[in-house]
PDB file of N, CA and C in Angstrom:
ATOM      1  N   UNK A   1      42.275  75.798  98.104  1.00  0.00           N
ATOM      2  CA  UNK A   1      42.325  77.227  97.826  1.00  0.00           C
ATOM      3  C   UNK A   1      43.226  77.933  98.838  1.00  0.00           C
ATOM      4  N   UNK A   2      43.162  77.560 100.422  1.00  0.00           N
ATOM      5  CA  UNK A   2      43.787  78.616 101.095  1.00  0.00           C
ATOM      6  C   UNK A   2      45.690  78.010 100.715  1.00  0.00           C
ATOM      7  N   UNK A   3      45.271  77.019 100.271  1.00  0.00           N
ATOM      8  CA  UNK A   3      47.327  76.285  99.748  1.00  0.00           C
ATOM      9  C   UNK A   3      48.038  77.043  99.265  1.00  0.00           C
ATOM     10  N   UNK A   4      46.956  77.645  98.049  1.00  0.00           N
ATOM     11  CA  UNK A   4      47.544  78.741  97.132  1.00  0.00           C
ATOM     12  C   UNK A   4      47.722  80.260  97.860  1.00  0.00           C
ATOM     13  N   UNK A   5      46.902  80.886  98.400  1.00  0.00           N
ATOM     14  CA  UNK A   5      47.064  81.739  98.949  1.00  0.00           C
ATOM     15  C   UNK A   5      48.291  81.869  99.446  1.00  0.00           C
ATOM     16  N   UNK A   6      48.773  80.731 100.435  1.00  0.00           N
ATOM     17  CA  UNK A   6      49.691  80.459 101.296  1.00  0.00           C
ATOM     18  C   UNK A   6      51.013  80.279 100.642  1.00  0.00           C
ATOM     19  N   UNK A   7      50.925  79.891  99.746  1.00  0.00           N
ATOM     20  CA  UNK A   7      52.118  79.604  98.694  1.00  0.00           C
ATOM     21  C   UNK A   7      52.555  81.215  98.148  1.00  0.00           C
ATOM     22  N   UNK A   8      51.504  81.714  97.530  1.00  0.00           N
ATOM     23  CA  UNK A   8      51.518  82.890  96.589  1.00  0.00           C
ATOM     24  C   UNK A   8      52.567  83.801  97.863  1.00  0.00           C
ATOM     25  N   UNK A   9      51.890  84.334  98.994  1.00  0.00           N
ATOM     26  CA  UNK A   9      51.932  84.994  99.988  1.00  0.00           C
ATOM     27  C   UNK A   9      53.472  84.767 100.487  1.00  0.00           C
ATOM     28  N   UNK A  10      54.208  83.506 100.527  1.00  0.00           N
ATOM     29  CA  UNK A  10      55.316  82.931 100.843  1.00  0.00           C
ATOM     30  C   UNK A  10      56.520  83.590  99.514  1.00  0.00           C
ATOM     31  N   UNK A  11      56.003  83.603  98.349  1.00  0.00           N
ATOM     32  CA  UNK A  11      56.483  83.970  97.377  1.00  0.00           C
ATOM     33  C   UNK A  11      56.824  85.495  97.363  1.00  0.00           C
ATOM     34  N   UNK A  12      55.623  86.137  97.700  1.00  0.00           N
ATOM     35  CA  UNK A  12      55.605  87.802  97.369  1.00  0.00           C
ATOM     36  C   UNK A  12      56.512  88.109  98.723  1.00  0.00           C
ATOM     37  N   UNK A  13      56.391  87.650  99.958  1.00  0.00           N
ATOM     38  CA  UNK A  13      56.963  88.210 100.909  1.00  0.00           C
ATOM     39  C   UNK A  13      58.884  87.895 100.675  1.00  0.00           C
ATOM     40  N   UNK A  14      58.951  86.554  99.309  1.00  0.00           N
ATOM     41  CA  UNK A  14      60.208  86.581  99.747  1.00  0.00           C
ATOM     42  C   UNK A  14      61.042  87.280  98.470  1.00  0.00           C
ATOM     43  N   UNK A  15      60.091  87.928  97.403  1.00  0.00           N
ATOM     44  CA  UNK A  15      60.581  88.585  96.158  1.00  0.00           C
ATOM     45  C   UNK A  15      59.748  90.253  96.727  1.00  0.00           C
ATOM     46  N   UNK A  16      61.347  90.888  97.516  1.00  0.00           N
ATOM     47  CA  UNK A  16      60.227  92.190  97.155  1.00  0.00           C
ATOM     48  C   UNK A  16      59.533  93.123  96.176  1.00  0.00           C
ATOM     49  N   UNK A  17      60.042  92.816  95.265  1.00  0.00           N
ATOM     50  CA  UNK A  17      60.142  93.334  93.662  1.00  0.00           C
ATOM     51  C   UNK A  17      58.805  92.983  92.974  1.00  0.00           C
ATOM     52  N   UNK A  18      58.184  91.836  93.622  1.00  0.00           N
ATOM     53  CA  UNK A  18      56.933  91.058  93.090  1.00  0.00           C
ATOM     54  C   UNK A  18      56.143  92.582  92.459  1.00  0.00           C
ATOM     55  N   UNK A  19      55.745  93.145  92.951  1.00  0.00           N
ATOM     56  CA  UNK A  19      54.382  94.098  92.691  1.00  0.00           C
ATOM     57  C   UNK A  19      55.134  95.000  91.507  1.00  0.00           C
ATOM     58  N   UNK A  20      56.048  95.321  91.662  1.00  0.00           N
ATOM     59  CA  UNK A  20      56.592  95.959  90.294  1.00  0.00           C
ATOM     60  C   UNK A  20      57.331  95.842  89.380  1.00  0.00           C
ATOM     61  N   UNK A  21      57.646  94.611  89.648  1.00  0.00           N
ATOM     62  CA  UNK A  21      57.565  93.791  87.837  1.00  0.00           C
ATOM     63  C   UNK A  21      56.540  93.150  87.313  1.00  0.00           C
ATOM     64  N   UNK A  22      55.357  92.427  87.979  1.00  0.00           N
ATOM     65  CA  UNK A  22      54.495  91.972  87.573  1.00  0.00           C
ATOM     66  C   UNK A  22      53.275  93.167  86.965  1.00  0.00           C
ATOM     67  N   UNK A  23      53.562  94.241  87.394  1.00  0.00           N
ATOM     68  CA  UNK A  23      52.813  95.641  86.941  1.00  0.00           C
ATOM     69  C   UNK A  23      53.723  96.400  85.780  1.00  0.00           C
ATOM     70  N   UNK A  24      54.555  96.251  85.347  1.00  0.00           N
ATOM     71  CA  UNK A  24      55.378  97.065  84.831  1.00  0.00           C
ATOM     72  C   UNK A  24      54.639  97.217  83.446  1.00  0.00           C
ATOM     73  N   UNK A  25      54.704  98.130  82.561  1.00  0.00           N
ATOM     74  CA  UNK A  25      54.057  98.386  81.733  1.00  0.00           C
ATOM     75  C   UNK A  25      55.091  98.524  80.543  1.00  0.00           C
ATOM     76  N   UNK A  26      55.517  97.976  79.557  1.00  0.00           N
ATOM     77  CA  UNK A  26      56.654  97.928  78.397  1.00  0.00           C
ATOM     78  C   UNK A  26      56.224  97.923  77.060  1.00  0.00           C
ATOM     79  N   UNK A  27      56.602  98.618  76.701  1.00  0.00           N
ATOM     80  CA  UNK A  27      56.331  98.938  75.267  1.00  0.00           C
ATOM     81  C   UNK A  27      55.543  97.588  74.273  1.00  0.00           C
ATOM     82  N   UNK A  28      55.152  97.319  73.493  1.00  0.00           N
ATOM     83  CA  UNK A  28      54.182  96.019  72.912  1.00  0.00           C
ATOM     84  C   UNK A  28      55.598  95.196  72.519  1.00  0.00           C
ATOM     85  N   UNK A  29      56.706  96.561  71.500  1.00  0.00           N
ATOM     86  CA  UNK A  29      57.683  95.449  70.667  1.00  0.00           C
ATOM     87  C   UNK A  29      58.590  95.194  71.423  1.00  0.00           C
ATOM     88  N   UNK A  30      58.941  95.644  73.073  1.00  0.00           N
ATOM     89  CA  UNK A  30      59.967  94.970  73.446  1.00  0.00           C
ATOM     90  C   UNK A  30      59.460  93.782  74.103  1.00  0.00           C
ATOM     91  N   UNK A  31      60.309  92.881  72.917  1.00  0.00           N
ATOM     92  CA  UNK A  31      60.041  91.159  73.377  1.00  0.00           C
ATOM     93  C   UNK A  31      60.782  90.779  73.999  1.00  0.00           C
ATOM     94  N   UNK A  32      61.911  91.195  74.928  1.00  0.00           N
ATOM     95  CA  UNK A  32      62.624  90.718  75.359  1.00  0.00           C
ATOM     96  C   UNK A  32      62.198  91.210  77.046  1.00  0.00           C
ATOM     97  N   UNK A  33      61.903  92.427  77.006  1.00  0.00           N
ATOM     98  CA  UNK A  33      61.402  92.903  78.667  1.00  0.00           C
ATOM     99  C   UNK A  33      59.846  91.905  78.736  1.00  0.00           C
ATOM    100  N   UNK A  34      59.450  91.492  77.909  1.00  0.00           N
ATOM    101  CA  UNK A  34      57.580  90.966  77.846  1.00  0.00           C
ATOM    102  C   UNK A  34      57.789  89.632  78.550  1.00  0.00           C
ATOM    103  N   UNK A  35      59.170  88.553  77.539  1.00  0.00           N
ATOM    104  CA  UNK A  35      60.070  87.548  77.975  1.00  0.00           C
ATOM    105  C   UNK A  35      60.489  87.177  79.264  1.00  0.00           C
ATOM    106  N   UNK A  36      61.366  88.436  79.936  1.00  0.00           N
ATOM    107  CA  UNK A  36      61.754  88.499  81.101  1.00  0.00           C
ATOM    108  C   UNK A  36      60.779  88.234  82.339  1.00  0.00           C
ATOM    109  N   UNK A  37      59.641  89.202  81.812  1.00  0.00           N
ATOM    110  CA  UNK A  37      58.903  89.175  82.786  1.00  0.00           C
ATOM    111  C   UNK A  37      57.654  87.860  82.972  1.00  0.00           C
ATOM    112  N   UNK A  38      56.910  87.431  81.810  1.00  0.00           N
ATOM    113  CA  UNK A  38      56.983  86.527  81.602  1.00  0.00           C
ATOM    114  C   UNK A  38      57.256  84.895  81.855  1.00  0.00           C
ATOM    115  N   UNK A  39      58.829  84.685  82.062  1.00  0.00           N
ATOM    116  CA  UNK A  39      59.282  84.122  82.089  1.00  0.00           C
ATOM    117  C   UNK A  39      59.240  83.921  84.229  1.00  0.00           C
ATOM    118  N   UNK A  40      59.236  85.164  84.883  1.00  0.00           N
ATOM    119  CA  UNK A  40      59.532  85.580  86.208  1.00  0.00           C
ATOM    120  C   UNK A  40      57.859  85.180  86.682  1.00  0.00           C
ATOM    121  N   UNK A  41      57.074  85.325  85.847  1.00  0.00           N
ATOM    122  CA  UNK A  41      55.500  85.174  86.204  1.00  0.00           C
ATOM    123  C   UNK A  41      55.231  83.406  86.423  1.00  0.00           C
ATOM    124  N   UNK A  42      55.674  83.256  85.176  1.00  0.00           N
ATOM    125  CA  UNK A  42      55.730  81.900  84.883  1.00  0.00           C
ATOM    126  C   UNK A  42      56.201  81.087  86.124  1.00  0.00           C
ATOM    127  N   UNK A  43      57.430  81.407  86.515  1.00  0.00           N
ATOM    128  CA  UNK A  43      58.361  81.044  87.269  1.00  0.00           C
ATOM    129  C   UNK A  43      57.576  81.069  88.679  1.00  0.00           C
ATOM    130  N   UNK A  44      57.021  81.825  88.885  1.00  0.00           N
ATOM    131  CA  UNK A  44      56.677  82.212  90.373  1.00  0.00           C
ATOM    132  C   UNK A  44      55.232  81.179  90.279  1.00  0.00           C
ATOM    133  N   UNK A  45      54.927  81.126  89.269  1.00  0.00           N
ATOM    134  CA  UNK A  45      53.584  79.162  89.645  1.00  0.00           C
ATOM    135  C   UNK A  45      53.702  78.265  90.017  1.00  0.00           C
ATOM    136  N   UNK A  46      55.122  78.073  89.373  1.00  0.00           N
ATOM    137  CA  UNK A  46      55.588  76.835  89.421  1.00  0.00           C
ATOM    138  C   UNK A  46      56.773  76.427  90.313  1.00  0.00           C
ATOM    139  N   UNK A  47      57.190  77.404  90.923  1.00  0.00           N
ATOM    140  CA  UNK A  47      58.012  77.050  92.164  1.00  0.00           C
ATOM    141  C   UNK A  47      57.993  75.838  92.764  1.00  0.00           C
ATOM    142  N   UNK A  48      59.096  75.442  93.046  1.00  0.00           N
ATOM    143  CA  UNK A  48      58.097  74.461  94.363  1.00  0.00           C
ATOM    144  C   UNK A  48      58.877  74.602  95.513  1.00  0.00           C
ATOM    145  N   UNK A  49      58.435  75.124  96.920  1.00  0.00           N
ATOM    146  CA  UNK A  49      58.841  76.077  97.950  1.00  0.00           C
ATOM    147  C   UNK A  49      59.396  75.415  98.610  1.00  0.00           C
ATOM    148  N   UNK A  50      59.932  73.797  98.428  1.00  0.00           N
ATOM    149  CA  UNK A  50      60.120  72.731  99.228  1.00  0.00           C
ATOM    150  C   UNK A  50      61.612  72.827  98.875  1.00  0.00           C
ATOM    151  N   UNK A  51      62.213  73.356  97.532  1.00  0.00           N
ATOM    152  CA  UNK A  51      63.750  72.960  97.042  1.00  0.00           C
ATOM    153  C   UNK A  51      64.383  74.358  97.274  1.00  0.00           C
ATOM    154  N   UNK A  52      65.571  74.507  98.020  1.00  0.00           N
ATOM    155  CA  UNK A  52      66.050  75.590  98.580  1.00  0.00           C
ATOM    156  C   UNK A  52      67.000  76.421  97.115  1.00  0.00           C
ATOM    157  N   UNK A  53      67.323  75.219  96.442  1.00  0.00           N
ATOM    158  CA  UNK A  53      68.028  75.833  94.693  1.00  0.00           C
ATOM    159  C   UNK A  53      66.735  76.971  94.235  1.00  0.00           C
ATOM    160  N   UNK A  54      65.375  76.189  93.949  1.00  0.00           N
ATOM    161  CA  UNK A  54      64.361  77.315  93.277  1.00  0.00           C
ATOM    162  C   UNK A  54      64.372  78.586  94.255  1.00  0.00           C
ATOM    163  N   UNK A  55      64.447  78.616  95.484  1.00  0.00           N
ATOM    164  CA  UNK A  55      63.852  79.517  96.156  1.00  0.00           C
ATOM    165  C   UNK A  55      64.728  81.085  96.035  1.00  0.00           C
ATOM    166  N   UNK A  56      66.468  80.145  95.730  1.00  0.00           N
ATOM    167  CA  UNK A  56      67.387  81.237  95.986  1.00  0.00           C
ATOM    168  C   UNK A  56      67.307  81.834  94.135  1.00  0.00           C
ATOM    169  N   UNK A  57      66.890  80.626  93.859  1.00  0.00           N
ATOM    170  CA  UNK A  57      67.316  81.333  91.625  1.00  0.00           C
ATOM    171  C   UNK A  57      66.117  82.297  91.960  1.00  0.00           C
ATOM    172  N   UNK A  58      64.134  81.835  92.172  1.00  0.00           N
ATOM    173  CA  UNK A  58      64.043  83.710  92.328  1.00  0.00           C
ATOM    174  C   UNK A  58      64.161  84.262  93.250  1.00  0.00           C
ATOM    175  N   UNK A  59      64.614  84.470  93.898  1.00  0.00           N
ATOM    176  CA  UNK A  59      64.877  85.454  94.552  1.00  0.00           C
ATOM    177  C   UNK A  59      66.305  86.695  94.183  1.00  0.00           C
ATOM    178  N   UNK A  60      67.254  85.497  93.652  1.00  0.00           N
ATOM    179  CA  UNK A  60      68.342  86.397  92.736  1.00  0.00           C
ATOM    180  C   UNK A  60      67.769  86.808  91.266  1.00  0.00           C
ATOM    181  N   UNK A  61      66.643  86.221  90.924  1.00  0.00           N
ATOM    182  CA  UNK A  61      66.456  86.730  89.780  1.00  0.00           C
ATOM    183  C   UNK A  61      65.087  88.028  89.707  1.00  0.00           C
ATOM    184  N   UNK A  62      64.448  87.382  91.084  1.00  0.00           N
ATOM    185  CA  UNK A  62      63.326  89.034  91.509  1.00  0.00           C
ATOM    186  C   UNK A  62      64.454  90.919  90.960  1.00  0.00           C
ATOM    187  N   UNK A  63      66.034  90.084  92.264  1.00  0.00           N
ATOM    188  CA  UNK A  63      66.597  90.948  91.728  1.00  0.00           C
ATOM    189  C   UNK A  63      66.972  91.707  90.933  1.00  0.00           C
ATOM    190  N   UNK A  64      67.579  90.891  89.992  1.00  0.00           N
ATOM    191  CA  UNK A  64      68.221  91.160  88.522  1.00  0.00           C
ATOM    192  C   UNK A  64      67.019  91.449  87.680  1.00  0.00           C
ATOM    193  N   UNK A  65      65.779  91.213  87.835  1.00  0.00           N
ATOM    194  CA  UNK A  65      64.879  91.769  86.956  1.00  0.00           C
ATOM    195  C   UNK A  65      64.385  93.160  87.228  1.00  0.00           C
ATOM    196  N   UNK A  66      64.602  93.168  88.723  1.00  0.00           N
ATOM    197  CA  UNK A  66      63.901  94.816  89.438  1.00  0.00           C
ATOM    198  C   UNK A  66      65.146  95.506  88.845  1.00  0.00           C
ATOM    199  N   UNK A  67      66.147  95.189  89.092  1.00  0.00           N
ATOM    200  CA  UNK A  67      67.571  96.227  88.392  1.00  0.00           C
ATOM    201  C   UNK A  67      67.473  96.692  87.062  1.00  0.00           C
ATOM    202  N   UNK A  68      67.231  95.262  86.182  1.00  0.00           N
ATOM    203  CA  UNK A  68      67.001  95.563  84.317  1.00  0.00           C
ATOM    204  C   UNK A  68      65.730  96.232  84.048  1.00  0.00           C
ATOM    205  N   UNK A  69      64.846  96.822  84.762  1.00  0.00           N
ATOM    206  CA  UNK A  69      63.671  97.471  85.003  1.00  0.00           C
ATOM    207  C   UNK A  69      63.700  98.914  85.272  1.00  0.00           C
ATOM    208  N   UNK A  70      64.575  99.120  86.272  1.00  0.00           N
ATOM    209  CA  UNK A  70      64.845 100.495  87.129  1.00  0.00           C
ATOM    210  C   UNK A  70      66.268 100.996  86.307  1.00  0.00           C
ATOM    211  N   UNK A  71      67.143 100.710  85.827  1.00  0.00           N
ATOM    212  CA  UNK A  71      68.196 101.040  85.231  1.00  0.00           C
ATOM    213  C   UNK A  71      68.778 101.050  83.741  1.00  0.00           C
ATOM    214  N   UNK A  72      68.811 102.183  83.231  1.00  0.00           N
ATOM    215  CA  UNK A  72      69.231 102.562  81.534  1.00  0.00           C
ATOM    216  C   UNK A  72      70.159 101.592  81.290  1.00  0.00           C
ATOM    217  N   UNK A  73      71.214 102.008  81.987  1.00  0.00           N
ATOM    218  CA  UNK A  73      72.498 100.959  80.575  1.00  0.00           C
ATOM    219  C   UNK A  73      72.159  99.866  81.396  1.00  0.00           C
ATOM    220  N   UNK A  74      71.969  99.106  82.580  1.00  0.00           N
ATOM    221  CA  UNK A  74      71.870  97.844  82.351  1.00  0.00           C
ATOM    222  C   UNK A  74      70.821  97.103  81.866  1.00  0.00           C
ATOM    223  N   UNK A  75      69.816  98.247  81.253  1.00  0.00           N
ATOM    224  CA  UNK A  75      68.820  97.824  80.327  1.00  0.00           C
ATOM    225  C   UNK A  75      69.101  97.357  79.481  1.00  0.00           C
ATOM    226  N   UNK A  76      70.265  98.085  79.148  1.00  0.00           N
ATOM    227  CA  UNK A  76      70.791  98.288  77.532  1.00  0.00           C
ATOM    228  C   UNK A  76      71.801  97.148  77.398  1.00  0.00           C
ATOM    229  N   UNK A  77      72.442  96.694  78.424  1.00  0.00           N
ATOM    230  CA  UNK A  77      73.678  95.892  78.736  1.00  0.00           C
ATOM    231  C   UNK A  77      72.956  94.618  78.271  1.00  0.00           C
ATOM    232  N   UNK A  78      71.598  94.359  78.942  1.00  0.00           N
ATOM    233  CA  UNK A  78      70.713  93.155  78.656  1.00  0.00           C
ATOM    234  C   UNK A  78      70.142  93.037  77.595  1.00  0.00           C
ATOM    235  N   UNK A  79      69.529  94.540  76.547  1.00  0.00           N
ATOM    236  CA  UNK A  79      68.705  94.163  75.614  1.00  0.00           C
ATOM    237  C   UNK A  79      69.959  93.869  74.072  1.00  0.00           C
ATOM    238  N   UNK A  80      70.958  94.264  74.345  1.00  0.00           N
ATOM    239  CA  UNK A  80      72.296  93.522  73.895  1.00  0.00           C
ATOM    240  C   UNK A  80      72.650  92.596  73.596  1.00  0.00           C
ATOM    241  N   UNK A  81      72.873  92.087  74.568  1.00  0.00           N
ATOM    242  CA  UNK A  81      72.991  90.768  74.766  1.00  0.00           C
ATOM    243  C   UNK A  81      72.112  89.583  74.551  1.00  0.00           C
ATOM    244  N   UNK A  82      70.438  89.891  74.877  1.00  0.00           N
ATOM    245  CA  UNK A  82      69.953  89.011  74.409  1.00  0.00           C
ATOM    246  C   UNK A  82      69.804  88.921  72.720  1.00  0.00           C
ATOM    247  N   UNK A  83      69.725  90.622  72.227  1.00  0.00           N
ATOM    248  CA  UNK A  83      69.388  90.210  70.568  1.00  0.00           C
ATOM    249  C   UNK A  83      70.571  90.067  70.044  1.00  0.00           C
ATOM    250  N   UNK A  84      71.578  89.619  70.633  1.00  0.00           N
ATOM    251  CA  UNK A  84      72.901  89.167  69.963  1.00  0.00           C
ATOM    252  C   UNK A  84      72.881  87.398  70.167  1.00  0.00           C
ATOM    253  N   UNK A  85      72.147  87.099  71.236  1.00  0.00           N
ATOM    254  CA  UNK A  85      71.648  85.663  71.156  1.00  0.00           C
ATOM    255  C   UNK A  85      70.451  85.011  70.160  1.00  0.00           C
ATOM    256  N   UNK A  86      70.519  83.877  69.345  1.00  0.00           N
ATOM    257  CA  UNK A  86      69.352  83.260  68.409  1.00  0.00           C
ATOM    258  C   UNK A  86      68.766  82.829  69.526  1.00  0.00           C
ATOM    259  N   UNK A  87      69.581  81.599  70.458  1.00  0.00           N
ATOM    260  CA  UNK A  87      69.027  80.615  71.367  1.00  0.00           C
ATOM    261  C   UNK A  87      69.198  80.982  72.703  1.00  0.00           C
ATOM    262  N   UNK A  88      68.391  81.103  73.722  1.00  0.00           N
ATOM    263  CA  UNK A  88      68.308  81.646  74.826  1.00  0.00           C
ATOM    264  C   UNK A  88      68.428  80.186  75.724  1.00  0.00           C
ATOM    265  N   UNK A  89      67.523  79.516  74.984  1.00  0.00           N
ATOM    266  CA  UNK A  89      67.352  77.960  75.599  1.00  0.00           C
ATOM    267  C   UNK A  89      66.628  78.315  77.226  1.00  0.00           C
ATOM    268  N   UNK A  90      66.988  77.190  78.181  1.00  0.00           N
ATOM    269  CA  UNK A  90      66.296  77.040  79.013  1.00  0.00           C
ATOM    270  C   UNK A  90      66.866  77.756  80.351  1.00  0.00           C
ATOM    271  N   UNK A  91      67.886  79.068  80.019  1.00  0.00           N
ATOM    272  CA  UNK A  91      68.883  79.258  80.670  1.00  0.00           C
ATOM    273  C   UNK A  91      68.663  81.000  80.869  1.00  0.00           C
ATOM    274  N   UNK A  92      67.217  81.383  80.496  1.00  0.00           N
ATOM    275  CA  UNK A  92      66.713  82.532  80.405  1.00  0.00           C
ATOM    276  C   UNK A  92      67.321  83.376  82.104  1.00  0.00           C
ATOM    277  N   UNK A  93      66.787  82.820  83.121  1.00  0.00           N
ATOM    278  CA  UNK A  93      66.785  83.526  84.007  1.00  0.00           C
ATOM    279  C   UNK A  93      68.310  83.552  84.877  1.00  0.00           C
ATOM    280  N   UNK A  94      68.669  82.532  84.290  1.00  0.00           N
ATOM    281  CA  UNK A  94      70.236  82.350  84.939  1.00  0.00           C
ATOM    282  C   UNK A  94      71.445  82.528  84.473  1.00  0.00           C
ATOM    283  N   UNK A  95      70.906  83.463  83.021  1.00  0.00           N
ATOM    284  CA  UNK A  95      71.473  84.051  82.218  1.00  0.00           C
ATOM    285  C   UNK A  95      71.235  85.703  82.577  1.00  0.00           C
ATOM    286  N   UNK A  96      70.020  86.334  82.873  1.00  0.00           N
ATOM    287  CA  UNK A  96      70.104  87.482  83.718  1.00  0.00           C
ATOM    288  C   UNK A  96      70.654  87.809  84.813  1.00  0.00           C
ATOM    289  N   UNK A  97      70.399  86.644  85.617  1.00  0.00           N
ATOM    290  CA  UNK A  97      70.981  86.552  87.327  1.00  0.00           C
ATOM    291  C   UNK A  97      73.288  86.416  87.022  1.00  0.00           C
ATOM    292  N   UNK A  98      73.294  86.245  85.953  1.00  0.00           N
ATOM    293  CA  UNK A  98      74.779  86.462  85.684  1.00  0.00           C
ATOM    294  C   UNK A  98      75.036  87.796  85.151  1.00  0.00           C
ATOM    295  N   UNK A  99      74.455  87.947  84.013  1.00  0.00           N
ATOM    296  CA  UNK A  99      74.903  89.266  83.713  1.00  0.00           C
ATOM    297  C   UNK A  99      74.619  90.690  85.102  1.00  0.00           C
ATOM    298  N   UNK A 100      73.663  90.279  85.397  1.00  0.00           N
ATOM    299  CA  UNK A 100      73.776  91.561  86.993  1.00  0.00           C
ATOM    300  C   UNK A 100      74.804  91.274  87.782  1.00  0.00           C
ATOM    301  N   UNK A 101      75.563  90.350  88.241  1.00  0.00           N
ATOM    302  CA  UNK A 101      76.347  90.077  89.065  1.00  0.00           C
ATOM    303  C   UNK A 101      77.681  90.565  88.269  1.00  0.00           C
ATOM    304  N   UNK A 102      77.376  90.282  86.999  1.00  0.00           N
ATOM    305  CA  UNK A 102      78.873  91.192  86.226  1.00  0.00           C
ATOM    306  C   UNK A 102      78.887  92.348  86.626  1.00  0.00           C
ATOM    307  N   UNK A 103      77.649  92.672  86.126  1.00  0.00           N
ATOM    308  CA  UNK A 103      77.682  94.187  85.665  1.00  0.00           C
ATOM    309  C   UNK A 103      77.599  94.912  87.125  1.00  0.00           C
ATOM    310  N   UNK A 104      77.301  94.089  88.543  1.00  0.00           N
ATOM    311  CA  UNK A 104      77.539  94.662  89.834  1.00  0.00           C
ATOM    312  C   UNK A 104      78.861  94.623  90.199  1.00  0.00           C
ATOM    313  N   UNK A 105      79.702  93.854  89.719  1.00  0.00           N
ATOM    314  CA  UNK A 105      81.242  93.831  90.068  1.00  0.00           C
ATOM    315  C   UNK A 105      81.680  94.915  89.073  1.00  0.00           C
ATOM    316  N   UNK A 106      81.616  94.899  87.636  1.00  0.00           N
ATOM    317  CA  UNK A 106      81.950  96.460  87.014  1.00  0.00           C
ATOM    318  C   UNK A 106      81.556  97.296  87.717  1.00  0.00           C
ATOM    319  N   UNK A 107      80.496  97.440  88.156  1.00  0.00           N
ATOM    320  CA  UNK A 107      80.117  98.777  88.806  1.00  0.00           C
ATOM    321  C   UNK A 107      80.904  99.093  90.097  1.00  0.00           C
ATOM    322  N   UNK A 108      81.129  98.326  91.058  1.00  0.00           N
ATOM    323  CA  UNK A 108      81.694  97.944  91.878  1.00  0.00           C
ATOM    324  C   UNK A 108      83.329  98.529  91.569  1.00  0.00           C
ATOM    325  N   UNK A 109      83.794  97.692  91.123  1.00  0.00           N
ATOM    326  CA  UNK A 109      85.187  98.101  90.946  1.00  0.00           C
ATOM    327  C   UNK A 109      85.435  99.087  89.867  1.00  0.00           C
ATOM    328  N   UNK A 110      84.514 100.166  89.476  1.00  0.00           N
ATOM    329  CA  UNK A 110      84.394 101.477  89.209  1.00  0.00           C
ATOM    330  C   UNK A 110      84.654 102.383  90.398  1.00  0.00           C
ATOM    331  N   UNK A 111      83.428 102.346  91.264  1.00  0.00           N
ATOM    332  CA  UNK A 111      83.510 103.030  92.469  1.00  0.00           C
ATOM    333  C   UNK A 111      84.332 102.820  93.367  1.00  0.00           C
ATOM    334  N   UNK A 112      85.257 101.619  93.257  1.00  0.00           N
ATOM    335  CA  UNK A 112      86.578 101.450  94.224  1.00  0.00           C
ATOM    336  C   UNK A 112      87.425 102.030  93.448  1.00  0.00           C
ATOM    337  N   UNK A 113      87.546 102.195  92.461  1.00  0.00           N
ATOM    338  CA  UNK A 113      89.118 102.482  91.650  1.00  0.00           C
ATOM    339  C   UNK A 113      88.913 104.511  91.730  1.00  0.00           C
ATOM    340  N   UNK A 114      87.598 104.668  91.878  1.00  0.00           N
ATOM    341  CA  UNK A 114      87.318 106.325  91.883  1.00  0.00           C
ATOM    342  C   UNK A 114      87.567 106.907  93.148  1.00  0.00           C
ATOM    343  N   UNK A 115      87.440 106.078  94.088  1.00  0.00           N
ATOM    344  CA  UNK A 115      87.621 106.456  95.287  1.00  0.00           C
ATOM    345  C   UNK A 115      89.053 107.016  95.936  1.00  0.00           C
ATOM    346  N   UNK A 116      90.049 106.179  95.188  1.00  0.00           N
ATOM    347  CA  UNK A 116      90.764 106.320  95.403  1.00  0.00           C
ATOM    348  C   UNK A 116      91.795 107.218  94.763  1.00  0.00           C
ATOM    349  N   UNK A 117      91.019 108.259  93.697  1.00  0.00           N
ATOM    350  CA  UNK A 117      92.108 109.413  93.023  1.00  0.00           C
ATOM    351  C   UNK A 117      91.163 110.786  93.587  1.00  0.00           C
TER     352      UNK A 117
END
């Protein structure tokens, strides 16, 4: 019992996002935010805290889910994209953790190109 504790505790301290995506409250028919999150719940059991690949996918994906959570169009950028996909396959979360990194370089080289007129 205290393994888990210890595990869980290792997890939340290294996703700060933990408490408000796992609380988030979404409409019944969006299946795709239910999915996401879901999928991030799921994810956070089955870790295993020993492989430094799992530790960094959530932690980039705590991210990219607190962003598609807190933000309109890249809500919209995501709920897009997934219902334009049939097959999501096994590529759910590393398929979010890309599209934020796009959509942070668009954003990105928005605010550089504005800066400068």
């Amino acid at each position: 019992m205290e393994r888990v504790t210890i595990r869980k505790g290792s997890i939340i301290s290294m996703c700060k996002h933990y408490d408000q995506i796992v609380s988030y409250v979404y409409h019944e028919e969006d299946c795709i935010t239910k999915m996401l999150i879901n999928y991030y719940r799921d994810y956070m059991d089955a870790i295993n805290l020993d492989s430094m690949e799992e530790i960094d996918l959530i932690y980039h994906y705590d991210e990219a889910l607190a962003y598609y959570l807190d933000n309109a169009k890249f809500y919209r950028l995501v709920q897009e994209e997934y219902n334009n996909q049939n097959d999501w396959g096994n590529f759910i979360i590393k398929n979010l953790i890309h599209l934020y990194e796009v959509y942070q370089d668009m954003v990105q080289t928005k605010l550089t190109e504005s800066k400068w007129l």
